[in-house]
PDB file of N, CA and C in Angstrom:
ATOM      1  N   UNK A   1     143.838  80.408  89.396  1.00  0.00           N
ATOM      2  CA  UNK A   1     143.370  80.650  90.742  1.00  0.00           C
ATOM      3  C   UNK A   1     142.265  81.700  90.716  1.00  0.00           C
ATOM      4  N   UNK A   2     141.505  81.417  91.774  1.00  0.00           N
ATOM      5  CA  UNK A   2     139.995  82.158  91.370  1.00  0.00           C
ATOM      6  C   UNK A   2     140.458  83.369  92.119  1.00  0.00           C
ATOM      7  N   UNK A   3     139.694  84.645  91.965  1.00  0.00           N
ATOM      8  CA  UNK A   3     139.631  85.680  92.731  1.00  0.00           C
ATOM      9  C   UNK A   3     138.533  85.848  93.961  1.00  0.00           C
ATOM     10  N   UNK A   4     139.297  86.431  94.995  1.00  0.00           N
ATOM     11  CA  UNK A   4     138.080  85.957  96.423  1.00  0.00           C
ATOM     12  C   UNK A   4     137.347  87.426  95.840  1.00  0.00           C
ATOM     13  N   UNK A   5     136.407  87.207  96.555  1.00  0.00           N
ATOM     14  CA  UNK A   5     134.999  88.068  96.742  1.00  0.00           C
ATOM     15  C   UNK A   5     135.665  89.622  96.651  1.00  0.00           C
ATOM     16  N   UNK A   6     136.513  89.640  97.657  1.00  0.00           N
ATOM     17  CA  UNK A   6     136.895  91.205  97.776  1.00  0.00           C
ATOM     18  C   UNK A   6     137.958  91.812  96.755  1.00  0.00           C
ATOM     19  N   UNK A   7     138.724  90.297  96.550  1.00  0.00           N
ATOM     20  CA  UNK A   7     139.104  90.992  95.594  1.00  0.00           C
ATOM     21  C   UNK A   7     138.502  91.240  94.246  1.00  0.00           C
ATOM     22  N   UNK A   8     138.187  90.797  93.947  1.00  0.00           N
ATOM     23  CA  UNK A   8     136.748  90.772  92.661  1.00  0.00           C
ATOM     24  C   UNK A   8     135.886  92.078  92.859  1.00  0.00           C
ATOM     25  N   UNK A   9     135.348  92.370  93.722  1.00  0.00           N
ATOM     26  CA  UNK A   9     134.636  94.037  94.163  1.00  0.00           C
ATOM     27  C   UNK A   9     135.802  95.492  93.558  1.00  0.00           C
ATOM     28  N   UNK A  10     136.608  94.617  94.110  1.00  0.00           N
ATOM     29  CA  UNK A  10     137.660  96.108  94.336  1.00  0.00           C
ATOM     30  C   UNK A  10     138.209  96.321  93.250  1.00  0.00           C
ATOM     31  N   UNK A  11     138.403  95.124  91.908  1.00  0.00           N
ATOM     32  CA  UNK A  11     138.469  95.583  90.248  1.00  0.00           C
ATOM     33  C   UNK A  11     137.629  95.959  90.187  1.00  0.00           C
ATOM     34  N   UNK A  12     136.400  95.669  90.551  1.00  0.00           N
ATOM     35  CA  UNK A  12     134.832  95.913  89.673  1.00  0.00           C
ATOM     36  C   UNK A  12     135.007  97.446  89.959  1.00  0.00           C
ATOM     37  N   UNK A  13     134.929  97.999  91.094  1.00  0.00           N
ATOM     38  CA  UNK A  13     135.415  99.184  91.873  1.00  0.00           C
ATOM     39  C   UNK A  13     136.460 100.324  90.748  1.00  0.00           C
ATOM     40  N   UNK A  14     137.361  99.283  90.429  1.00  0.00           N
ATOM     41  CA  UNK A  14     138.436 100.191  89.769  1.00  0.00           C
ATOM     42  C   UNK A  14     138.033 100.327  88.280  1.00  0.00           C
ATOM     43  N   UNK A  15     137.749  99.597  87.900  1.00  0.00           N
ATOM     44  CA  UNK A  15     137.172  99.525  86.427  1.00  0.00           C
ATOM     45  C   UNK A  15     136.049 100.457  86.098  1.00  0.00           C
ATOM     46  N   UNK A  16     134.975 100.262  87.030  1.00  0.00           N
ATOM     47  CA  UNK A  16     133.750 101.466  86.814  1.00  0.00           C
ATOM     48  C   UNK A  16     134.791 102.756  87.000  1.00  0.00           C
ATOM     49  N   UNK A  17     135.309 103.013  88.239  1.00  0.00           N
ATOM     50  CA  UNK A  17     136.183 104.469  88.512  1.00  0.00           C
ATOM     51  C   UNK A  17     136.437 104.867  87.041  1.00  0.00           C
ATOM     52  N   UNK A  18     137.537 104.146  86.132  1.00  0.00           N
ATOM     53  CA  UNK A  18     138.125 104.428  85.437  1.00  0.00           C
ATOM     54  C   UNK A  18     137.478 104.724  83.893  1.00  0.00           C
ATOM     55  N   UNK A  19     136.740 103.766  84.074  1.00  0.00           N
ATOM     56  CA  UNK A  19     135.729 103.582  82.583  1.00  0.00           C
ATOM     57  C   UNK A  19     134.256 104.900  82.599  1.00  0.00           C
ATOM     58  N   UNK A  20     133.978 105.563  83.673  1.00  0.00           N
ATOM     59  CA  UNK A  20     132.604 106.192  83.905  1.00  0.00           C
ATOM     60  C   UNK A  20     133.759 108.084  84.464  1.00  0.00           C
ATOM     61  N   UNK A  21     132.972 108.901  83.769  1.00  0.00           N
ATOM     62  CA  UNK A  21     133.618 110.093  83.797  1.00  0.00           C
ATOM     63  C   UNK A  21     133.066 111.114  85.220  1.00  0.00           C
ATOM     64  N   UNK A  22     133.767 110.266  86.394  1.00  0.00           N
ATOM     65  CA  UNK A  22     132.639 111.079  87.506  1.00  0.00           C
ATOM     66  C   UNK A  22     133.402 112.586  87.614  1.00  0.00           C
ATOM     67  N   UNK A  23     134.249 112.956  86.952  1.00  0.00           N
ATOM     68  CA  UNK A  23     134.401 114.401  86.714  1.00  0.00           C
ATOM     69  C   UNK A  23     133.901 115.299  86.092  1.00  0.00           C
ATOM     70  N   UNK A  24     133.153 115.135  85.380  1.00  0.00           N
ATOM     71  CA  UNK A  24     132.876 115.035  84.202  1.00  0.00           C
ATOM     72  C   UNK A  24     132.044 116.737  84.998  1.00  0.00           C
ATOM     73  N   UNK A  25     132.365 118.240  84.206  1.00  0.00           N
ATOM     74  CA  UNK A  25     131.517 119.775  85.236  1.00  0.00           C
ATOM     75  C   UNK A  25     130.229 119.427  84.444  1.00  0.00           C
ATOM     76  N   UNK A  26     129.699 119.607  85.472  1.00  0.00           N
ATOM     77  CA  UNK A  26     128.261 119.868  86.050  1.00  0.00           C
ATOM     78  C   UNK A  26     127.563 120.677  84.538  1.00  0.00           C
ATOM     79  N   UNK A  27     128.434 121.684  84.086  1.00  0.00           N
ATOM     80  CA  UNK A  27     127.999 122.504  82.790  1.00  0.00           C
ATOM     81  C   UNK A  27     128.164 121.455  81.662  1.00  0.00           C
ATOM     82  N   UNK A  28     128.512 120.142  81.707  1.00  0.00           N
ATOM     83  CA  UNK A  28     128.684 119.434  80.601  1.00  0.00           C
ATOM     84  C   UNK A  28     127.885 118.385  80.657  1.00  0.00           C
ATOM     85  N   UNK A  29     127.218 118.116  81.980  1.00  0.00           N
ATOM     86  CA  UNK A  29     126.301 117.089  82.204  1.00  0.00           C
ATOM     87  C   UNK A  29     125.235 117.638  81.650  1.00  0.00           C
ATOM     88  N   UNK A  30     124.617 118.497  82.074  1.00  0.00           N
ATOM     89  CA  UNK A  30     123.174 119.314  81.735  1.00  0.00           C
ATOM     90  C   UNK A  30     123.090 120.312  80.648  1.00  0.00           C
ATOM     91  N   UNK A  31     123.990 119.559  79.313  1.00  0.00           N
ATOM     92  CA  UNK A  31     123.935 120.057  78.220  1.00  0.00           C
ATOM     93  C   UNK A  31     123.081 119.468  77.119  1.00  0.00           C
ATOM     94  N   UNK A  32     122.166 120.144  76.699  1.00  0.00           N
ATOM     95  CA  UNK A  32     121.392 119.376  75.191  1.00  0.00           C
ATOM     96  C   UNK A  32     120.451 118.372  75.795  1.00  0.00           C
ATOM     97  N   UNK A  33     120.101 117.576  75.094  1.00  0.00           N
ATOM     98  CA  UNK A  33     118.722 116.638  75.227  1.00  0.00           C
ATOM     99  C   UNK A  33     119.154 115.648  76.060  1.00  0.00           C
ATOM    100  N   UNK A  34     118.926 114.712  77.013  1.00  0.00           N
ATOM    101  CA  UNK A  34     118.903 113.467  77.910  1.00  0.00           C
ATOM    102  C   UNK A  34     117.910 112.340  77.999  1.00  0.00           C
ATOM    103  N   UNK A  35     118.564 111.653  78.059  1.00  0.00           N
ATOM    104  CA  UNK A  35     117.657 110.337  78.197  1.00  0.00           C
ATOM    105  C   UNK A  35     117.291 109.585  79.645  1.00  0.00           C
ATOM    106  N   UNK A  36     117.980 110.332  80.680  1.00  0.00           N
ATOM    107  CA  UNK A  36     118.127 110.584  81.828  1.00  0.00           C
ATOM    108  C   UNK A  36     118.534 111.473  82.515  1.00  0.00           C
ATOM    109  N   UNK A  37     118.968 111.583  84.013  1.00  0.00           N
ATOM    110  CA  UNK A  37     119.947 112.738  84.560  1.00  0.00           C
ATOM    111  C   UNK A  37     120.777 112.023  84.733  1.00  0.00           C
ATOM    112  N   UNK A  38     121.886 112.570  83.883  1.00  0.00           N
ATOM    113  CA  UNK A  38     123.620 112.035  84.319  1.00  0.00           C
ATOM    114  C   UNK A  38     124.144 112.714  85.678  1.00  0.00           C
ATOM    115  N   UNK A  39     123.710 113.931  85.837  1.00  0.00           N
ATOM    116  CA  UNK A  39     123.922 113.980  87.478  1.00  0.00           C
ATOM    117  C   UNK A  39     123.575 113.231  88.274  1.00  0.00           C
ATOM    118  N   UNK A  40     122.548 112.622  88.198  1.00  0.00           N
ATOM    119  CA  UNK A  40     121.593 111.981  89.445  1.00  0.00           C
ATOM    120  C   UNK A  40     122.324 110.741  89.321  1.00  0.00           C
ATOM    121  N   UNK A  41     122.555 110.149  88.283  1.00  0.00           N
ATOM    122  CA  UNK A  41     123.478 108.645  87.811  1.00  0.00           C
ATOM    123  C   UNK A  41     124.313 108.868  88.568  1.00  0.00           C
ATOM    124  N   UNK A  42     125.106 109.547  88.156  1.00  0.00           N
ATOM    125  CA  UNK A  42     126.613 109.983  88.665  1.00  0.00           C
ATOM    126  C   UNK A  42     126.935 110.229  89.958  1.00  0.00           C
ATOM    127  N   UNK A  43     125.492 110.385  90.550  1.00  0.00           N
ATOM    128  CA  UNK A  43     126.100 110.907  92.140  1.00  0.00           C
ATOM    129  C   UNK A  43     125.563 109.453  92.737  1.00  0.00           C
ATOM    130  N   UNK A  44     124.535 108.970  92.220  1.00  0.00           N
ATOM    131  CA  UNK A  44     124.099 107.341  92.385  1.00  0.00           C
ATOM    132  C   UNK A  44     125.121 106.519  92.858  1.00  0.00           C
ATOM    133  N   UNK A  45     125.635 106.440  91.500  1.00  0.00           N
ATOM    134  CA  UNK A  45     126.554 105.353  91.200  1.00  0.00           C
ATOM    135  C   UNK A  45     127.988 105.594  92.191  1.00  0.00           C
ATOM    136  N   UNK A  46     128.130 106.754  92.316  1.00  0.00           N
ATOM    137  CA  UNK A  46     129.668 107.527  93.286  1.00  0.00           C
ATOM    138  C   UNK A  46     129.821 106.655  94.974  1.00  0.00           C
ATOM    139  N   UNK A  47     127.976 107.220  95.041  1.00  0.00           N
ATOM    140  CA  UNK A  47     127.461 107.032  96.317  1.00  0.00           C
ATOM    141  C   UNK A  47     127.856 104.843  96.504  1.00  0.00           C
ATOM    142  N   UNK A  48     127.332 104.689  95.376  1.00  0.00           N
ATOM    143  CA  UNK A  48     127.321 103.108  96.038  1.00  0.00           C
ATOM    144  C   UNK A  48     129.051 102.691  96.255  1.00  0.00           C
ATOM    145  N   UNK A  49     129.510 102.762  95.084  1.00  0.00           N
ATOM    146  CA  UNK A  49     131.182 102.543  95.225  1.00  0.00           C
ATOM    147  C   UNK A  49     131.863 103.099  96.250  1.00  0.00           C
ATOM    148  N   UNK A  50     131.654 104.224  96.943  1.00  0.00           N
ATOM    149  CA  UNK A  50     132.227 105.051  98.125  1.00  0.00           C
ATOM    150  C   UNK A  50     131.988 104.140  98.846  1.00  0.00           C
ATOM    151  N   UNK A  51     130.687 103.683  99.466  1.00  0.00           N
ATOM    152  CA  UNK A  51     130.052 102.802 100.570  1.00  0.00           C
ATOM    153  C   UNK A  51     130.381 100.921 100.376  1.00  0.00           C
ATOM    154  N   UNK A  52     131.086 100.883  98.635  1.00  0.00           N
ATOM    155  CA  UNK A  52     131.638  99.489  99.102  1.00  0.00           C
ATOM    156  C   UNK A  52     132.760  99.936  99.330  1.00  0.00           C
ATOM    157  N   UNK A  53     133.391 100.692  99.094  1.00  0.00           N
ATOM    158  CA  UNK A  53     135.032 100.819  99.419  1.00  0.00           C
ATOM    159  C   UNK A  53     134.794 100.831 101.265  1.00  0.00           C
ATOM    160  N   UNK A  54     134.630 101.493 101.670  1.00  0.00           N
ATOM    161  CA  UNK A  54     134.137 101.778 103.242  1.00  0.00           C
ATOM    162  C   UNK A  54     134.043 100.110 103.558  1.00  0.00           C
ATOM    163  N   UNK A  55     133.114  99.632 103.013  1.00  0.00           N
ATOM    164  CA  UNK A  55     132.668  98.340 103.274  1.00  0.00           C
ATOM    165  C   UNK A  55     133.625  97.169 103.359  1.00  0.00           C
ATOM    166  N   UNK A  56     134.643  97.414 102.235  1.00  0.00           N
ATOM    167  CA  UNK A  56     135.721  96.615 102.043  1.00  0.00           C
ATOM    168  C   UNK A  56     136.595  96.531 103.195  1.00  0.00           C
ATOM    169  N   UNK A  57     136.991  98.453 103.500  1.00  0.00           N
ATOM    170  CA  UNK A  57     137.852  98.652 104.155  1.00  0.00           C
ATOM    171  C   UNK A  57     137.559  97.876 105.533  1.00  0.00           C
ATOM    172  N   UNK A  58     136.520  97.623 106.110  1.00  0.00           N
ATOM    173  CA  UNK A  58     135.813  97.214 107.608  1.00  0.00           C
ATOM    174  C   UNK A  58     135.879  96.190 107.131  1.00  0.00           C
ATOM    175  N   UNK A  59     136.358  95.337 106.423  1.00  0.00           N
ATOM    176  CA  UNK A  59     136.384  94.127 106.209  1.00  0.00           C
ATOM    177  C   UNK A  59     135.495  92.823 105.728  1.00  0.00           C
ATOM    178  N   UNK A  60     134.279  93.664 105.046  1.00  0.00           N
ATOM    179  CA  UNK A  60     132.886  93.383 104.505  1.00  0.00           C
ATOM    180  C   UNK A  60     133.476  92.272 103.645  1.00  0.00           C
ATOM    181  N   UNK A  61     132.725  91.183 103.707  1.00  0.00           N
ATOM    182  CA  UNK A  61     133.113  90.461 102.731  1.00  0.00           C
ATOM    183  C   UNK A  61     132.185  90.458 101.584  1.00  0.00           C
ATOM    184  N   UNK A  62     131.629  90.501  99.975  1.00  0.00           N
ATOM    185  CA  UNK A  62     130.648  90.818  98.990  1.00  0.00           C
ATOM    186  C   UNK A  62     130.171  89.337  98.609  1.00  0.00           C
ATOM    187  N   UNK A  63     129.211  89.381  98.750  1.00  0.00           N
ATOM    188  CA  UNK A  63     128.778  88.206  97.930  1.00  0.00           C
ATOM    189  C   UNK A  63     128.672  88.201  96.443  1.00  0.00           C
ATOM    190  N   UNK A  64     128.677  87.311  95.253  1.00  0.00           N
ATOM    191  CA  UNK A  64     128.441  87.232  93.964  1.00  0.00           C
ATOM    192  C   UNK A  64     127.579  88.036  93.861  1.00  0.00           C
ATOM    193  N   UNK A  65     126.375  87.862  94.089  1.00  0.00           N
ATOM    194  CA  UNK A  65     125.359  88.737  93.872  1.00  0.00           C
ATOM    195  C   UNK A  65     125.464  90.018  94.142  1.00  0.00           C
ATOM    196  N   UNK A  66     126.371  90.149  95.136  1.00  0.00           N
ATOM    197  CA  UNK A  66     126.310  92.151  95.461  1.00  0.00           C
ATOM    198  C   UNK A  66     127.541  92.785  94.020  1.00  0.00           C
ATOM    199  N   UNK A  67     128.002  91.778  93.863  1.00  0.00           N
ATOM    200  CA  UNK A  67     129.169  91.825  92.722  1.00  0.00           C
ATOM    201  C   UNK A  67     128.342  92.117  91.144  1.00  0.00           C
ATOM    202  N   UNK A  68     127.400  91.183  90.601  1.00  0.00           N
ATOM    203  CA  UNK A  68     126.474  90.928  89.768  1.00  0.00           C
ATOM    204  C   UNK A  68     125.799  92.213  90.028  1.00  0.00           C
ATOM    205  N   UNK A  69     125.202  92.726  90.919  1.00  0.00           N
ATOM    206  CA  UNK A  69     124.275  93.802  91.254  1.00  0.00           C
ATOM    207  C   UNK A  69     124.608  95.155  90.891  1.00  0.00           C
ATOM    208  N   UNK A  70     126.054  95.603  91.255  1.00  0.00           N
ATOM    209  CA  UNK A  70     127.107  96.572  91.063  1.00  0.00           C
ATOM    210  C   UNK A  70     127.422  96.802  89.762  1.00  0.00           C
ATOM    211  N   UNK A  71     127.651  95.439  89.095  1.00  0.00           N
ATOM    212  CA  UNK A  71     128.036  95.441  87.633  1.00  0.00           C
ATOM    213  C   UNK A  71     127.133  95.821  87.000  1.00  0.00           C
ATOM    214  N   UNK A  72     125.873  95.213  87.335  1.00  0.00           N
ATOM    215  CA  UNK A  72     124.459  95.587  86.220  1.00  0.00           C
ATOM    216  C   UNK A  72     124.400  96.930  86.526  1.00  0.00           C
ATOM    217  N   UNK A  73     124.208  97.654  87.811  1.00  0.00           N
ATOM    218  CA  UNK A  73     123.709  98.709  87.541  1.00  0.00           C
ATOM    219  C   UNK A  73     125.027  99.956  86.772  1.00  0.00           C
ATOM    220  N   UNK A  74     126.075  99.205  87.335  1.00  0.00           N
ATOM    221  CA  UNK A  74     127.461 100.357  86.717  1.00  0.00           C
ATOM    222  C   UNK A  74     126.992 100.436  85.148  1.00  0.00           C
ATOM    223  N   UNK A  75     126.785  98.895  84.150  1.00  0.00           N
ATOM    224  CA  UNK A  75     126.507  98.635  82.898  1.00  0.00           C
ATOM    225  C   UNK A  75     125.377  99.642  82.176  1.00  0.00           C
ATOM    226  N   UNK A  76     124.252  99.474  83.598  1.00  0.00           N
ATOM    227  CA  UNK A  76     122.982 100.602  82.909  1.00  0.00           C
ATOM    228  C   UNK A  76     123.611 101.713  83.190  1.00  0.00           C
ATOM    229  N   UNK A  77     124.005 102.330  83.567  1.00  0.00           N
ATOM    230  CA  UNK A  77     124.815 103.753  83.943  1.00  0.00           C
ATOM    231  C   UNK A  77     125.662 104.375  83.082  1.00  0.00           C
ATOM    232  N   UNK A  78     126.287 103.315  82.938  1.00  0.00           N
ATOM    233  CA  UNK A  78     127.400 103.781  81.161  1.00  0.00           C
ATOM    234  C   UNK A  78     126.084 103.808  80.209  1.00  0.00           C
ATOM    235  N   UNK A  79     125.590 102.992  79.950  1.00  0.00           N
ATOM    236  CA  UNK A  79     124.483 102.792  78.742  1.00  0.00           C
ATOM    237  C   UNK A  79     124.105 104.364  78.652  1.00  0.00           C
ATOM    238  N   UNK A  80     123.267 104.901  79.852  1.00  0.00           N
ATOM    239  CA  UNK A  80     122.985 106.299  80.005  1.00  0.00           C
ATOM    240  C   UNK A  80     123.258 107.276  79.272  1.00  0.00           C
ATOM    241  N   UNK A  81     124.912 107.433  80.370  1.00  0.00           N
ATOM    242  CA  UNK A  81     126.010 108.375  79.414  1.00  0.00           C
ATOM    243  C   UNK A  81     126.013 108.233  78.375  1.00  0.00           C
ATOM    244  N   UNK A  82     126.142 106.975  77.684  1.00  0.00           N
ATOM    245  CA  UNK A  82     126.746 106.964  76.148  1.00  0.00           C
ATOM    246  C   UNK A  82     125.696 107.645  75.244  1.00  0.00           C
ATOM    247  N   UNK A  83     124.782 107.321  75.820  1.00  0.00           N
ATOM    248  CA  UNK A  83     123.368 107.791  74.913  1.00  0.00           C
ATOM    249  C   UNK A  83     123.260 108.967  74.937  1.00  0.00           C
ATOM    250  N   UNK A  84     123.676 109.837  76.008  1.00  0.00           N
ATOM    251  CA  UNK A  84     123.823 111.205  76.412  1.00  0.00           C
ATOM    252  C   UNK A  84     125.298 111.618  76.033  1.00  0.00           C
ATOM    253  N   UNK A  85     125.890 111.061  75.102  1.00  0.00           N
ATOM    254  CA  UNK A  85     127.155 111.092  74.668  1.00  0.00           C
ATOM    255  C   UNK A  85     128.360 111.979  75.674  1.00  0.00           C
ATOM    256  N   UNK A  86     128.202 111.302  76.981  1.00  0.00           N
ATOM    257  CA  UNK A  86     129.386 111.810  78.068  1.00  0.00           C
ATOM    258  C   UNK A  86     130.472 110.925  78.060  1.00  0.00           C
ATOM    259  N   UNK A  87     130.325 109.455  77.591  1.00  0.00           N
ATOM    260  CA  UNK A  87     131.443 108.775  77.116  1.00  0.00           C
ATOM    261  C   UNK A  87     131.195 108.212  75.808  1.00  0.00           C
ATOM    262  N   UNK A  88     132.438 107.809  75.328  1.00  0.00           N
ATOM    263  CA  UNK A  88     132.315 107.182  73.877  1.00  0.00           C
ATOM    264  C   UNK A  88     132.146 105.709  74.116  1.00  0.00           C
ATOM    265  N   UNK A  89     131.999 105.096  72.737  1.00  0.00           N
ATOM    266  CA  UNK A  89     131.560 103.784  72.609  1.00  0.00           C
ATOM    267  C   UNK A  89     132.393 102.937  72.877  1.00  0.00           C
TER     268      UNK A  89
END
Protein backbone atom coordinates (compact mmCIF):
# COMPACT_ATOMS: atom_id res chain seq x y z
CA UNK A 1 0.00 0.00 0.00
CA UNK A 2 1.34 3.31 -1.15
CA UNK A 3 1.93 6.15 1.29
CA UNK A 4 -0.44 9.36 0.82
CA UNK A 5 1.32 12.62 0.28
CA UNK A 6 1.23 13.63 3.95
CA UNK A 7 2.16 10.88 5.07
CA UNK A 8 5.29 10.63 2.99
CA UNK A 9 6.26 14.54 4.06
CA UNK A 10 6.01 13.78 7.64
CA UNK A 11 8.85 10.70 7.38
CA UNK A 12 10.73 12.89 5.07
CA UNK A 13 10.20 15.46 8.06
CA UNK A 14 11.33 12.87 10.63
CA UNK A 15 14.22 11.47 8.93
CA UNK A 16 15.96 14.90 8.03
CA UNK A 17 15.08 15.86 12.04
CA UNK A 18 16.91 12.87 13.01
CA UNK A 19 19.71 12.37 10.46
CA UNK A 20 20.89 16.48 10.35
CA UNK A 21 22.38 17.82 13.85
CA UNK A 22 20.12 21.04 14.29
CA UNK A 23 21.66 21.21 17.80
CA UNK A 24 24.54 21.11 16.95
CA UNK A 25 26.30 25.05 19.55
CA UNK A 26 26.80 27.64 17.48
CA UNK A 27 30.76 27.37 18.86
CA UNK A 28 30.94 24.10 16.87
CA UNK A 29 29.39 25.29 13.72
CA UNK A 30 31.87 28.21 13.14
CA UNK A 31 34.83 26.14 13.82
CA UNK A 32 37.89 25.72 11.27
CA UNK A 33 37.56 26.02 7.47
CA UNK A 34 33.86 25.74 5.59
CA UNK A 35 32.64 25.06 2.51
CA UNK A 36 29.61 26.92 3.40
CA UNK A 37 27.70 28.41 6.49
CA UNK A 38 26.30 25.55 8.47
CA UNK A 39 24.48 28.14 10.42
CA UNK A 40 22.77 29.69 7.59
CA UNK A 41 21.95 25.81 6.30
CA UNK A 42 20.77 24.98 9.50
CA UNK A 43 18.51 27.74 10.19
CA UNK A 44 17.39 27.29 6.27
CA UNK A 45 16.61 24.01 6.39
CA UNK A 46 14.80 24.32 10.31
CA UNK A 47 12.85 27.17 8.77
CA UNK A 48 11.36 25.04 5.81
CA UNK A 49 10.43 21.81 7.96
CA UNK A 50 8.81 24.08 10.79
CA UNK A 51 6.55 25.66 7.95
CA UNK A 52 5.71 22.09 6.48
CA UNK A 53 4.87 20.78 9.79
CA UNK A 54 2.47 24.00 10.29
CA UNK A 55 1.40 23.16 6.80
CA UNK A 56 0.57 19.60 7.51
CA UNK A 57 -0.98 20.49 10.67
CA UNK A 58 -3.76 22.97 8.60
CA UNK A 59 -4.20 20.20 6.62
CA UNK A 60 -1.92 21.11 3.51
CA UNK A 61 -1.86 18.44 1.36
CA UNK A 62 2.23 18.11 -0.47
CA UNK A 63 2.57 17.35 -3.75
CA UNK A 64 5.51 14.84 -5.11
CA UNK A 65 7.34 17.55 -6.14
CA UNK A 66 7.24 19.62 -2.85
CA UNK A 67 8.35 16.09 -1.43
CA UNK A 68 11.31 15.69 -4.23
CA UNK A 69 12.15 19.44 -3.50
CA UNK A 70 12.57 18.97 0.41
CA UNK A 71 14.56 15.86 -0.14
CA UNK A 72 17.03 17.44 -2.63
CA UNK A 73 17.61 20.30 -0.74
CA UNK A 74 17.73 18.30 2.92
CA UNK A 75 20.42 15.87 0.62
CA UNK A 76 22.53 19.17 -0.37
CA UNK A 77 22.46 20.23 3.27
CA UNK A 78 23.86 17.03 4.76
CA UNK A 79 26.42 17.03 1.79
CA UNK A 80 27.48 20.53 3.43
CA UNK A 81 27.85 19.35 6.93
CA UNK A 82 29.65 16.31 6.07
CA UNK A 83 32.21 18.22 4.22
CA UNK A 84 32.36 20.56 7.16
CA UNK A 85 32.58 17.39 9.17
CA UNK A 86 29.34 18.23 11.58
CA UNK A 87 28.04 14.79 10.69
CA UNK A 88 29.68 11.58 9.79
CA UNK A 89 29.45 9.57 6.68
Amino acid sequence: MKATPSKAMTQLIGDVRNAIPFDTPLSRLCDGPCTGCSKKLLEFLDTELEDWELRLRQGDVPTLGDIQRLAKRSRKIYGVLRRNGLVAN
